[in-house]
C-alpha atoms as a PDB file:
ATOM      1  CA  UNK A   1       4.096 -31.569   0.934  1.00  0.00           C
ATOM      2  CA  UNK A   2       7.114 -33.393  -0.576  1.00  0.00           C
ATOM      3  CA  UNK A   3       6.814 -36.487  -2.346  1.00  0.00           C
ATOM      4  CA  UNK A   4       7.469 -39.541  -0.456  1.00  0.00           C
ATOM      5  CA  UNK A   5       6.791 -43.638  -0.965  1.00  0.00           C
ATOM      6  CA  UNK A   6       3.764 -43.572   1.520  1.00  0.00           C
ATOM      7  CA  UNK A   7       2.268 -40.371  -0.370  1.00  0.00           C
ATOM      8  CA  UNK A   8       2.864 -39.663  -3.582  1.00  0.00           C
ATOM      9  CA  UNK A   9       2.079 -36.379  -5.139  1.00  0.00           C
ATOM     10  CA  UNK A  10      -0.304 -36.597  -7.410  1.00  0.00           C
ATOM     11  CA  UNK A  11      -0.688 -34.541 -10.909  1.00  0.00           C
ATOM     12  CA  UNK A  12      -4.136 -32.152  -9.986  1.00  0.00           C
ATOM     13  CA  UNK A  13      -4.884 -32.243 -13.810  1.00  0.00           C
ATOM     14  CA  UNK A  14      -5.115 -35.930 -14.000  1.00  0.00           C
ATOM     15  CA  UNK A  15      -7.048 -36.895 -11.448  1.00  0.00           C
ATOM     16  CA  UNK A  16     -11.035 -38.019 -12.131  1.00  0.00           C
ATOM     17  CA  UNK A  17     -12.977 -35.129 -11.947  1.00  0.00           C
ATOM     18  CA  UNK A  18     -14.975 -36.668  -8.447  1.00  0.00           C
ATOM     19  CA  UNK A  19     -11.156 -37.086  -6.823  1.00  0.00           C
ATOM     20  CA  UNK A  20     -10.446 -33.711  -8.058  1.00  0.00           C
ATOM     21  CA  UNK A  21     -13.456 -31.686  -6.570  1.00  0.00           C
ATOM     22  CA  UNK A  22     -13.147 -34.015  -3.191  1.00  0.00           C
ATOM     23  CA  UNK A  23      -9.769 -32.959  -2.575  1.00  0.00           C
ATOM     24  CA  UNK A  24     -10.728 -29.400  -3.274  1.00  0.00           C
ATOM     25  CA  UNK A  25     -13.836 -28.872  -1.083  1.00  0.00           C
ATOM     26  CA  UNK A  26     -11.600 -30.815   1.840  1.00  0.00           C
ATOM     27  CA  UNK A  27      -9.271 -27.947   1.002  1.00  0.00           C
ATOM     28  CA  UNK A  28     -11.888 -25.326   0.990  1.00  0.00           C
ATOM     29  CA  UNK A  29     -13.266 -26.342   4.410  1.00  0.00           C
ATOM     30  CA  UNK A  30     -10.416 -25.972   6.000  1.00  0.00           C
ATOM     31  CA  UNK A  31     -10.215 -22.868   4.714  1.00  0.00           C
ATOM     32  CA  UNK A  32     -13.792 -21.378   5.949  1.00  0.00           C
ATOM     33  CA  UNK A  33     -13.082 -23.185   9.144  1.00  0.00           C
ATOM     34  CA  UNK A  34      -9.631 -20.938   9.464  1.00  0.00           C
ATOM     35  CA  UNK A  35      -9.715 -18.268   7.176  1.00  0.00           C
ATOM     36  CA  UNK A  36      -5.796 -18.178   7.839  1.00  0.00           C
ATOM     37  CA  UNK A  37      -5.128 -20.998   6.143  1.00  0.00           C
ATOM     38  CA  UNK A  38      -3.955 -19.425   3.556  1.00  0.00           C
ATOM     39  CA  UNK A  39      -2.001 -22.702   1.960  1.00  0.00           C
ATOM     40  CA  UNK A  40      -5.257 -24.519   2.310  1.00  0.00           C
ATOM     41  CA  UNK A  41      -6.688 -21.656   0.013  1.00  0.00           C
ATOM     42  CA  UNK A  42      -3.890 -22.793  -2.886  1.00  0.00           C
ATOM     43  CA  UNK A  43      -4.402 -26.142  -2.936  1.00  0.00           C
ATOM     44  CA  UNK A  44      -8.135 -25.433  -2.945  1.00  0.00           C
ATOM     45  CA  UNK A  45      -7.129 -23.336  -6.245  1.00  0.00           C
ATOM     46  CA  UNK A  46      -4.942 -26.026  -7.938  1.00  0.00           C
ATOM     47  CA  UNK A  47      -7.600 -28.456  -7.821  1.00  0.00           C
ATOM     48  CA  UNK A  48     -10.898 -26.643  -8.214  1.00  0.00           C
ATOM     49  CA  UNK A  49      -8.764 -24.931 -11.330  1.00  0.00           C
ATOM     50  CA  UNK A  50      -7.478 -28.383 -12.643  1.00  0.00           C
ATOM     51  CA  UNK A  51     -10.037 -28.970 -15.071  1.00  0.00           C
ATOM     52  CA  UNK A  52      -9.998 -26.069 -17.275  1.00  0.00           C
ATOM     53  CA  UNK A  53      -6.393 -25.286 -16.821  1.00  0.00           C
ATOM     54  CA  UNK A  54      -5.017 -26.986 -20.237  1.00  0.00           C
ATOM     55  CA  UNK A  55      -7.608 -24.057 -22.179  1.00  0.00           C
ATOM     56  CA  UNK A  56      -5.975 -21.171 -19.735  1.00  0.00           C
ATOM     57  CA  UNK A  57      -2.076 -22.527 -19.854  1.00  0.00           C
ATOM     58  CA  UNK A  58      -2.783 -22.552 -23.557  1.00  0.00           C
ATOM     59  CA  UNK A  59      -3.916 -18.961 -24.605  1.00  0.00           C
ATOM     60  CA  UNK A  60      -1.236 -17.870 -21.784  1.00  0.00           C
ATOM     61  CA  UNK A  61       1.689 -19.382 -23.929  1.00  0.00           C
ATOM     62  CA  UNK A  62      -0.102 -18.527 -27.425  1.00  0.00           C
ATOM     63  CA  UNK A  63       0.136 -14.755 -26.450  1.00  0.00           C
ATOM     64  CA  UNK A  64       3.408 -13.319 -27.095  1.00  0.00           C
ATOM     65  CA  UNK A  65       3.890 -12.054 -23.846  1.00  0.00           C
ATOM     66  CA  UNK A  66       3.026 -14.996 -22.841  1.00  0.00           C
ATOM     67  CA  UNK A  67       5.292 -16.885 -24.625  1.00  0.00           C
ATOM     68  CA  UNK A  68       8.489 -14.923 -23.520  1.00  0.00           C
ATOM     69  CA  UNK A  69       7.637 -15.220 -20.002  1.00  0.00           C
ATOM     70  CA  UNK A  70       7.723 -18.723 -20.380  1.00  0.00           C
ATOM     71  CA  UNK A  71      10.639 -18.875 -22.635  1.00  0.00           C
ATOM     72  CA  UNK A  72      12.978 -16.291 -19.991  1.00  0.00           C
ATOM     73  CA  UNK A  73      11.309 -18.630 -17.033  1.00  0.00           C
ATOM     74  CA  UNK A  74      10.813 -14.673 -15.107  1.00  0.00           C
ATOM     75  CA  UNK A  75       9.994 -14.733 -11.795  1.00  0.00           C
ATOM     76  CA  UNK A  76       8.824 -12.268  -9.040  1.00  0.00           C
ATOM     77  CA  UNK A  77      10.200 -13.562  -5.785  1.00  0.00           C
ATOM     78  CA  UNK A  78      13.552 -12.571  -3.501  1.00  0.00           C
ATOM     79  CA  UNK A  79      15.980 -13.591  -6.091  1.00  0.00           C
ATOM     80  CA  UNK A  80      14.354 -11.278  -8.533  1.00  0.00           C
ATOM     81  CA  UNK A  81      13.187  -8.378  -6.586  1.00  0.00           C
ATOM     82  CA  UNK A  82      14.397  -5.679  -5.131  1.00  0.00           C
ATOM     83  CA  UNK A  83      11.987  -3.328  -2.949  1.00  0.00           C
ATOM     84  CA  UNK A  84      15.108  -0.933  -1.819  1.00  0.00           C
ATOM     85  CA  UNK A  85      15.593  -0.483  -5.433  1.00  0.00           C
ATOM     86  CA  UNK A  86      11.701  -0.125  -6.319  1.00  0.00           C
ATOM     87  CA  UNK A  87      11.264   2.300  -3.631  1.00  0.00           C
ATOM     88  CA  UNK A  88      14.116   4.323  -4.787  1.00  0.00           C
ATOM     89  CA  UNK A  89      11.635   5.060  -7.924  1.00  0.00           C
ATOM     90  CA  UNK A  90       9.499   8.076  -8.784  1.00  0.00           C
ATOM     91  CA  UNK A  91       6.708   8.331  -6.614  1.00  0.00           C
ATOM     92  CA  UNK A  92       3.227   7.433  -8.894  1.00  0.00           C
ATOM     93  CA  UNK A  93       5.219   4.892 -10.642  1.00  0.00           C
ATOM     94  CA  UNK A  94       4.489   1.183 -10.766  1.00  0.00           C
ATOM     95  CA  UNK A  95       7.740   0.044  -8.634  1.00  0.00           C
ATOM     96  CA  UNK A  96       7.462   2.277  -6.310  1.00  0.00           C
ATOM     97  CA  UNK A  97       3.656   1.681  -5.508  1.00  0.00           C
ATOM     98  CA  UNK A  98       4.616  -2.032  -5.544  1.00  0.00           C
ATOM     99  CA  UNK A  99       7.425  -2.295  -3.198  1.00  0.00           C
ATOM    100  CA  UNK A 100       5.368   0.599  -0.845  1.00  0.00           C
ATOM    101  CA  UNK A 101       2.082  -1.927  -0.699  1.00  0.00           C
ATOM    102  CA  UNK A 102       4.468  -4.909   0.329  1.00  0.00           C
ATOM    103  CA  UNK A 103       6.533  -3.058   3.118  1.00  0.00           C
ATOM    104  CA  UNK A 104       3.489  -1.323   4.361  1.00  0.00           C
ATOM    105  CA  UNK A 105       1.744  -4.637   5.475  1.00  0.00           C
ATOM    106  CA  UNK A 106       4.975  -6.656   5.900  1.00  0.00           C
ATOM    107  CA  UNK A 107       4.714  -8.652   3.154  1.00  0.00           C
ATOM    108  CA  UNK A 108       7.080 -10.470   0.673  1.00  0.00           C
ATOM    109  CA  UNK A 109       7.583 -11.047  -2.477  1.00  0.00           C
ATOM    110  CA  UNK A 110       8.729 -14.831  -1.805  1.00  0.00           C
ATOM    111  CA  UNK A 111       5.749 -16.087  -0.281  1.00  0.00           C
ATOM    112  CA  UNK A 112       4.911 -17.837  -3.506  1.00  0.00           C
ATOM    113  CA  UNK A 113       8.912 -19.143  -4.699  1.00  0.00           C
ATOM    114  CA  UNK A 114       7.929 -22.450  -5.319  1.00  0.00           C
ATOM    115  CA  UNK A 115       6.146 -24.114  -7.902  1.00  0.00           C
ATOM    116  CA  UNK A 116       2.988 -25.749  -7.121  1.00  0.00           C
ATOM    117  CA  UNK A 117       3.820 -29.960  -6.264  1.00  0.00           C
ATOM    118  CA  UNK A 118       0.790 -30.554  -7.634  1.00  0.00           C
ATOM    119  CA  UNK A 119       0.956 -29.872 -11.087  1.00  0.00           C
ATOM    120  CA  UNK A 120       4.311 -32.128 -13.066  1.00  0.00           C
ATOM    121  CA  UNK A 121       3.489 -30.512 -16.498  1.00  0.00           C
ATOM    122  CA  UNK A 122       6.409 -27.970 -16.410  1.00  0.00           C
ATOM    123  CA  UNK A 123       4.044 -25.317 -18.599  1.00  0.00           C
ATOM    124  CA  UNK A 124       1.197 -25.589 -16.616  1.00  0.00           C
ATOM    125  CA  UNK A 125       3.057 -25.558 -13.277  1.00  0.00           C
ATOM    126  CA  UNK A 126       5.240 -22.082 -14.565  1.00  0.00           C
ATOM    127  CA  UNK A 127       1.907 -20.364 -15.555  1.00  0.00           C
ATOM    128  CA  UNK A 128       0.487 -21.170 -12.131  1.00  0.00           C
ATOM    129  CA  UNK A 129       3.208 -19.778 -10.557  1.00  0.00           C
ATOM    130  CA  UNK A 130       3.014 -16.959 -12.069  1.00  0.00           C
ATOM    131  CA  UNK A 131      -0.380 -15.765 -11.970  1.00  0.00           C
ATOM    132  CA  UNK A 132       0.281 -16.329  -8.090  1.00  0.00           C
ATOM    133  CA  UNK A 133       3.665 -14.267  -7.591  1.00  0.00           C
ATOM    134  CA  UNK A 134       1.427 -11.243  -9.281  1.00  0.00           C
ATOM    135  CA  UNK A 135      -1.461 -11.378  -7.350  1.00  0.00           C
ATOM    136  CA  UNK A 136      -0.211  -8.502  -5.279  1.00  0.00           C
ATOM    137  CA  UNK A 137       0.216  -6.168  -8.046  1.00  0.00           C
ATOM    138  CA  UNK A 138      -3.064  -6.801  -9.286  1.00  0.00           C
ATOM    139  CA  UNK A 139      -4.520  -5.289  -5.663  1.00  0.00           C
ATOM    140  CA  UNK A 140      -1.868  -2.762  -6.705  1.00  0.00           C
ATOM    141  CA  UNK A 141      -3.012  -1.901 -10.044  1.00  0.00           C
ATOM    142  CA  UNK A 142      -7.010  -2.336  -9.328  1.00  0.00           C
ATOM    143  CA  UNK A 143      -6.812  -0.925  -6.409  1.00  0.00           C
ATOM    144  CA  UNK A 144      -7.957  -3.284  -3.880  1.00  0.00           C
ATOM    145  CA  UNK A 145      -7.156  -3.709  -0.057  1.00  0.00           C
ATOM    146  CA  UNK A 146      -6.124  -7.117   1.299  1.00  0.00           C
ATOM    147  CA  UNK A 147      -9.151  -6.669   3.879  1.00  0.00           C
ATOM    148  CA  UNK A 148     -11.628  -9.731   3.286  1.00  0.00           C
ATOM    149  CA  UNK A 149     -14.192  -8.102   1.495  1.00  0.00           C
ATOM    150  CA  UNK A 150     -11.910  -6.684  -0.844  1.00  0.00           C
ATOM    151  CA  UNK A 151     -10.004 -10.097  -1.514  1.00  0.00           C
ATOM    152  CA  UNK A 152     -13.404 -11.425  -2.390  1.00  0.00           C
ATOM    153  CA  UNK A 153     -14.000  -8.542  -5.187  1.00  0.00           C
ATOM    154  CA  UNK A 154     -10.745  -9.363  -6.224  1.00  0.00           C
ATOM    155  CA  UNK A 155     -11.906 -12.834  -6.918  1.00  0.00           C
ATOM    156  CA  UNK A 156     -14.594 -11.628  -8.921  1.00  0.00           C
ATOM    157  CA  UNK A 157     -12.551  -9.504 -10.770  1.00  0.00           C
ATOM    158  CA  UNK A 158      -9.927 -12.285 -11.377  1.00  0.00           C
ATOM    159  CA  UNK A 159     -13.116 -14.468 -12.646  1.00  0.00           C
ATOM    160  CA  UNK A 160     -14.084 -12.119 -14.616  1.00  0.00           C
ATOM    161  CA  UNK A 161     -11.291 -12.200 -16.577  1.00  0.00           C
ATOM    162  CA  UNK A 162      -9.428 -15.605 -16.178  1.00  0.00           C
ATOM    163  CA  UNK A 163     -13.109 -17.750 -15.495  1.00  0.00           C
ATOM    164  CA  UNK A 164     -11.030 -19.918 -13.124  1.00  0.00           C
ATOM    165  CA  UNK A 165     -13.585 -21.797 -11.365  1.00  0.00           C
ATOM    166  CA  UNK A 166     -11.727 -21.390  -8.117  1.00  0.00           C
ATOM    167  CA  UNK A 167     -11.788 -17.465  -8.223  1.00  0.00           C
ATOM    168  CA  UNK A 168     -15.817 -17.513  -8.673  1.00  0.00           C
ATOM    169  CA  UNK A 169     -16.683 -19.848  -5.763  1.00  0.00           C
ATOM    170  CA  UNK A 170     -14.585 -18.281  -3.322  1.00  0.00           C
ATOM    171  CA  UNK A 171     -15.894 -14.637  -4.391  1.00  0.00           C
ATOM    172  CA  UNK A 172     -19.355 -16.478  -4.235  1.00  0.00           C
ATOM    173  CA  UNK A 173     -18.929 -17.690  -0.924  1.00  0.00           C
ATOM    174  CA  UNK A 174     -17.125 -14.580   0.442  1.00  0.00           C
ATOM    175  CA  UNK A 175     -20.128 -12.559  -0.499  1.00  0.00           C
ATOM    176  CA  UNK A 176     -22.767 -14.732   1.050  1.00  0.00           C
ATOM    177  CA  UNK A 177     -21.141 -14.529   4.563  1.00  0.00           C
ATOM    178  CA  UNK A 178     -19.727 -11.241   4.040  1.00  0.00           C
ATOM    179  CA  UNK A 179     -22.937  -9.560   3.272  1.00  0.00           C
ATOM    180  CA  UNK A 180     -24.200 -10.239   6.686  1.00  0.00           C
ATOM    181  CA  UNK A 181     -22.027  -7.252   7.694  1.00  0.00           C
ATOM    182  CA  UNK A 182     -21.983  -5.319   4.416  1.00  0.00           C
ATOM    183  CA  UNK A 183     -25.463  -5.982   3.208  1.00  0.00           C
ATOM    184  CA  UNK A 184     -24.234  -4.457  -0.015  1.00  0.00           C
ATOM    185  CA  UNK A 185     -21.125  -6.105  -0.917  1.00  0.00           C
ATOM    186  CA  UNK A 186     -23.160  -8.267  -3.749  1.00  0.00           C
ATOM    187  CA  UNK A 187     -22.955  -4.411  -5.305  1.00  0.00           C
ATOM    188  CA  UNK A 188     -19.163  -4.255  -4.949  1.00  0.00           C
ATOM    189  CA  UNK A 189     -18.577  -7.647  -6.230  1.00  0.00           C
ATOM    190  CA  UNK A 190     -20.504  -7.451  -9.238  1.00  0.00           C
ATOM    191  CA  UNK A 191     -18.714  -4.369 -10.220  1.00  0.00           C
ATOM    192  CA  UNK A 192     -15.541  -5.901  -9.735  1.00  0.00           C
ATOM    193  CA  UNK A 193     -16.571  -8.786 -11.999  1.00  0.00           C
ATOM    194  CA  UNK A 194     -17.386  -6.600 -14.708  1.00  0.00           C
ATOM    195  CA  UNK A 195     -14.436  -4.865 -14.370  1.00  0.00           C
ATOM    196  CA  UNK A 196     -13.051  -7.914 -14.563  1.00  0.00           C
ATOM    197  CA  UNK A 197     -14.417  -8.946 -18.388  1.00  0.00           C
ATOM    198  CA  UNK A 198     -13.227  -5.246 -19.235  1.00  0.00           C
ATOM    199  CA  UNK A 199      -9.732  -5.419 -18.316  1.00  0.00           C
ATOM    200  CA  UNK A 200      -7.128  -7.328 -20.576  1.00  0.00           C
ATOM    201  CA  UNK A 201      -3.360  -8.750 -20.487  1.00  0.00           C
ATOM    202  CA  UNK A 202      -3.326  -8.738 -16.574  1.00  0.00           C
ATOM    203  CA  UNK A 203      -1.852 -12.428 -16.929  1.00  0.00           C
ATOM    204  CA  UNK A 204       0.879 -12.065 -19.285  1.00  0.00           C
ATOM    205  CA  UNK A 205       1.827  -8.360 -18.840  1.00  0.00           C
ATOM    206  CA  UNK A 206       5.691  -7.706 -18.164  1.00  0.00           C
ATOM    207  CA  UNK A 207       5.388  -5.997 -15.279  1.00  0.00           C
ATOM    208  CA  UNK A 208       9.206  -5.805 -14.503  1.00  0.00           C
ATOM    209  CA  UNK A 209       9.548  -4.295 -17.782  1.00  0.00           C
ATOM    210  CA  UNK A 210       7.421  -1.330 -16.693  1.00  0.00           C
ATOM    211  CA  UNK A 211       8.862  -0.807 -12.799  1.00  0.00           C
ATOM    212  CA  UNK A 212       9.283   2.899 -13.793  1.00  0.00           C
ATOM    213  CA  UNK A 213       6.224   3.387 -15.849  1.00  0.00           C
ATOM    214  CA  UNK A 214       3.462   5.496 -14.266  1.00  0.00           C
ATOM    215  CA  UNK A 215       0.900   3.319 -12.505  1.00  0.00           C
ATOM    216  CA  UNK A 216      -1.896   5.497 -14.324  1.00  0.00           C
ATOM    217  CA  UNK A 217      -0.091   4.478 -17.577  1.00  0.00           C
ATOM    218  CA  UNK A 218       0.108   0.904 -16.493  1.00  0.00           C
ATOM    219  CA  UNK A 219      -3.742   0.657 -15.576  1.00  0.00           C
ATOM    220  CA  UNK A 220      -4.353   2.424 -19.013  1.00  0.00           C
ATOM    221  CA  UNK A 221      -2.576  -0.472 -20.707  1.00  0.00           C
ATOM    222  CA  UNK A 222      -4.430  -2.844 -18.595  1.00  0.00           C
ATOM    223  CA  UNK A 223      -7.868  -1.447 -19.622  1.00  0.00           C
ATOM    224  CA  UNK A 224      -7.989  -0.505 -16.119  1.00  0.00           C
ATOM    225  CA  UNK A 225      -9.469   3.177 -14.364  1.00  0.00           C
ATOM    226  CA  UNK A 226      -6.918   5.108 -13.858  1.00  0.00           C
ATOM    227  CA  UNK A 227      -8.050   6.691 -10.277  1.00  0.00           C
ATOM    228  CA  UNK A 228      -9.848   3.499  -8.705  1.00  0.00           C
ATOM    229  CA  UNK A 229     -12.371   4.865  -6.328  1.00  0.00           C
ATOM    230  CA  UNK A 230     -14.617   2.127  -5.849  1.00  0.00           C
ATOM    231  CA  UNK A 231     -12.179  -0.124  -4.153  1.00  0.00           C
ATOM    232  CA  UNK A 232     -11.082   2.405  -2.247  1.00  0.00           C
ATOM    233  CA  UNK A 233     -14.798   3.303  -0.693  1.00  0.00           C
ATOM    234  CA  UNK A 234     -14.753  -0.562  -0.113  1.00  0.00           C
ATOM    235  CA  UNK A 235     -11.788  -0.923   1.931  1.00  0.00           C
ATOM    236  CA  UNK A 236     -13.095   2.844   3.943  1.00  0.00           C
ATOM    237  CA  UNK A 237     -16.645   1.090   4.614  1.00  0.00           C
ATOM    238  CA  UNK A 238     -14.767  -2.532   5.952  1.00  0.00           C
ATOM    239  CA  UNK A 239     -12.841  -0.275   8.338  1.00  0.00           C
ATOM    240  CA  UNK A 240     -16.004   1.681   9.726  1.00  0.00           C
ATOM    241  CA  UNK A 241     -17.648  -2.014   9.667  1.00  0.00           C
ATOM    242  CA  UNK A 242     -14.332  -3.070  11.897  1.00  0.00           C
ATOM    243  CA  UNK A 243     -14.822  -0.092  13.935  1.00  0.00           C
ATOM    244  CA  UNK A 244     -18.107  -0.511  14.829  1.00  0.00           C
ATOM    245  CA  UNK A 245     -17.730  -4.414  15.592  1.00  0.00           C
ATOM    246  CA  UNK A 246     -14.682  -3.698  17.873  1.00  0.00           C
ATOM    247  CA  UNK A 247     -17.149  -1.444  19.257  1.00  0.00           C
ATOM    248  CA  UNK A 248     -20.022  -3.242  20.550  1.00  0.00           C
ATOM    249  CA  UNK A 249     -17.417  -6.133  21.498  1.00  0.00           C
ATOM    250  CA  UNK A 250     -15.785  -3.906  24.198  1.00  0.00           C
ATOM    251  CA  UNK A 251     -19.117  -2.593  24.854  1.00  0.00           C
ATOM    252  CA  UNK A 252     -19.852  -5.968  25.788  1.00  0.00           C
ATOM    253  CA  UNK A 253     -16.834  -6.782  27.599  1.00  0.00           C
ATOM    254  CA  UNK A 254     -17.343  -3.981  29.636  1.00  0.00           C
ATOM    255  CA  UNK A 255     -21.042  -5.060  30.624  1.00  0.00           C
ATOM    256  CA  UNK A 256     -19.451  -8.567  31.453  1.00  0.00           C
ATOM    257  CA  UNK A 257     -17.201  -6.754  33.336  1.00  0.00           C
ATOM    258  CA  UNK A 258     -19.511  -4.679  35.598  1.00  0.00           C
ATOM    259  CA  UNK A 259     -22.087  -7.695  35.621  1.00  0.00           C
ATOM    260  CA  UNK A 260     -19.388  -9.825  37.412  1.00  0.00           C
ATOM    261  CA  UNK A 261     -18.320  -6.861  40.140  1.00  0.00           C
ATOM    262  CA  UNK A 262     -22.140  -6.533  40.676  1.00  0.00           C
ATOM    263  CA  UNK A 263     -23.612  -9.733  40.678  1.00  0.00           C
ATOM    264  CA  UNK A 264     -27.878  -9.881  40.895  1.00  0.00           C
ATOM    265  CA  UNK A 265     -28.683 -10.704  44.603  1.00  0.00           C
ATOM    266  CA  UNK A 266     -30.969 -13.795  45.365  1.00  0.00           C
ATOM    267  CA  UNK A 267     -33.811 -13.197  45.889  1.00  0.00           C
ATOM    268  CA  UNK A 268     -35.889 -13.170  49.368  1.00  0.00           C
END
């Protein structure tokens, strides 16, 4: 939304804590009444985050890392990436896995080019940016499919190591309604969250500094598991769960079907 005289954009982190949760549940119902809504899950983020972002933006730009990220203003986006380039790289290495997860599901790496409107502090709004641009190579380098069940371990997992408030309802609410079709996704989630606490530097690695490192070196860095495998039975049970729901729908379709060309006759 860009600032005009009727509406003013408004800084997220100084709003009164009641305005700031209003706006983001508003946010967040739009969001489980169209799970598309993708924007509607960002601006959910900014201001469900708001409140605790000063302690976040702070150990972000008191890490070294941290600090030169900030300081060479680096960004992941179209300007900055290329995926001909990346894919050109050694198969097993971080690039290459990278640019082969965005073509694969038509992605790109602009989606997130602009800074967030609702955050002025220029610190604050660079960090936010940031963590968004590399939410795809996390799924890269934990392993994690973009299915919905998978996006909400991924919240766990990013809870479990940033505590951003916005990551733990949304992997709280995800399991709730998820688990009426994968009774145990609580499990999966809870081991993402731990995984989550184990893991470190996620936030302020330099990823484009290691395009060419192995990604089993990169996850070693990252305090990660090298060979993933429980995402990976995750995303395998969601499809079989897909399978068998696209199942019974044309199973039903096709009893719709035959109930229509055979109609009951009245009786005598």
């Amino acid at each position: 939304m860009k600032q005009t005289l009727s509406s003013p954009v408004v800084d997220a982190t100084q709003l009164p804590v009641l305005a700031r949760w209003k706006r983001a549940f508003a946010a967040l119902a739009e969001v489980l009444r169209d799970p598309e809504k993708t924007d509607q899950v960002l601006v959910f983020s900014t201001y469900a985050n708001a409140g605790t972002m000063p302690d976040r933006i702070h150990h972000f730009l008191q890490h070294p890392d941290g600090a030169r990220l900030y300081a060479e203003h680096r960004t992941l986006d179209g300007h900055t990436i290329d995926l001909a380039a990346l894919g050109a790289l050694p198969v097993g290495s971080l690039g290459r896995a990278y640019a082969e997860f965005l073509t694969s599901r038509n992605f790109t790496p602009d989606v997130f080019e602009g800074t967030p409107e609702e955050i002025t502090d220029p610190a604050m709004a660079y960090v936010v940016q940031r963590l968004r641009q590399t939410h795809d190579l996390w799924h890269v380098v934990t392993g994690y499919e973009t299915d919905p069940a998978s996006e909400v371990a991924l919240q766990a997992f990013t809870y479990g190591l940033l505590r951003a408030p916005s990551s733990g309802i949304l992997a709280l609410l995800g399991t709730l309604r998820g688990s009426q079709l994968k009774r145990d996704l609580v499990v999966d989630v809870m081991r993402a969250y731990r995984q989550g606490t184990q893991a470190v530097g996620l936030a302020v690695f330099l990823w484009e500094d290691h395009w060419a490192t192995p990604l089993a070196e990169v996850r070693a860095m990252l305090n990660l598991p090298l060979a993933p495998t429980a995402p990976a039975k995750l995303a395998a049970a969601v499809r079989v769960i897909v399978a068998q729901v696209a199942a019974q729908q044309t199973t039903k379709n096709r009893w719709m079907t035959a109930a229509a060309a055979n109609p009951p006759r009245a009786a005598a």
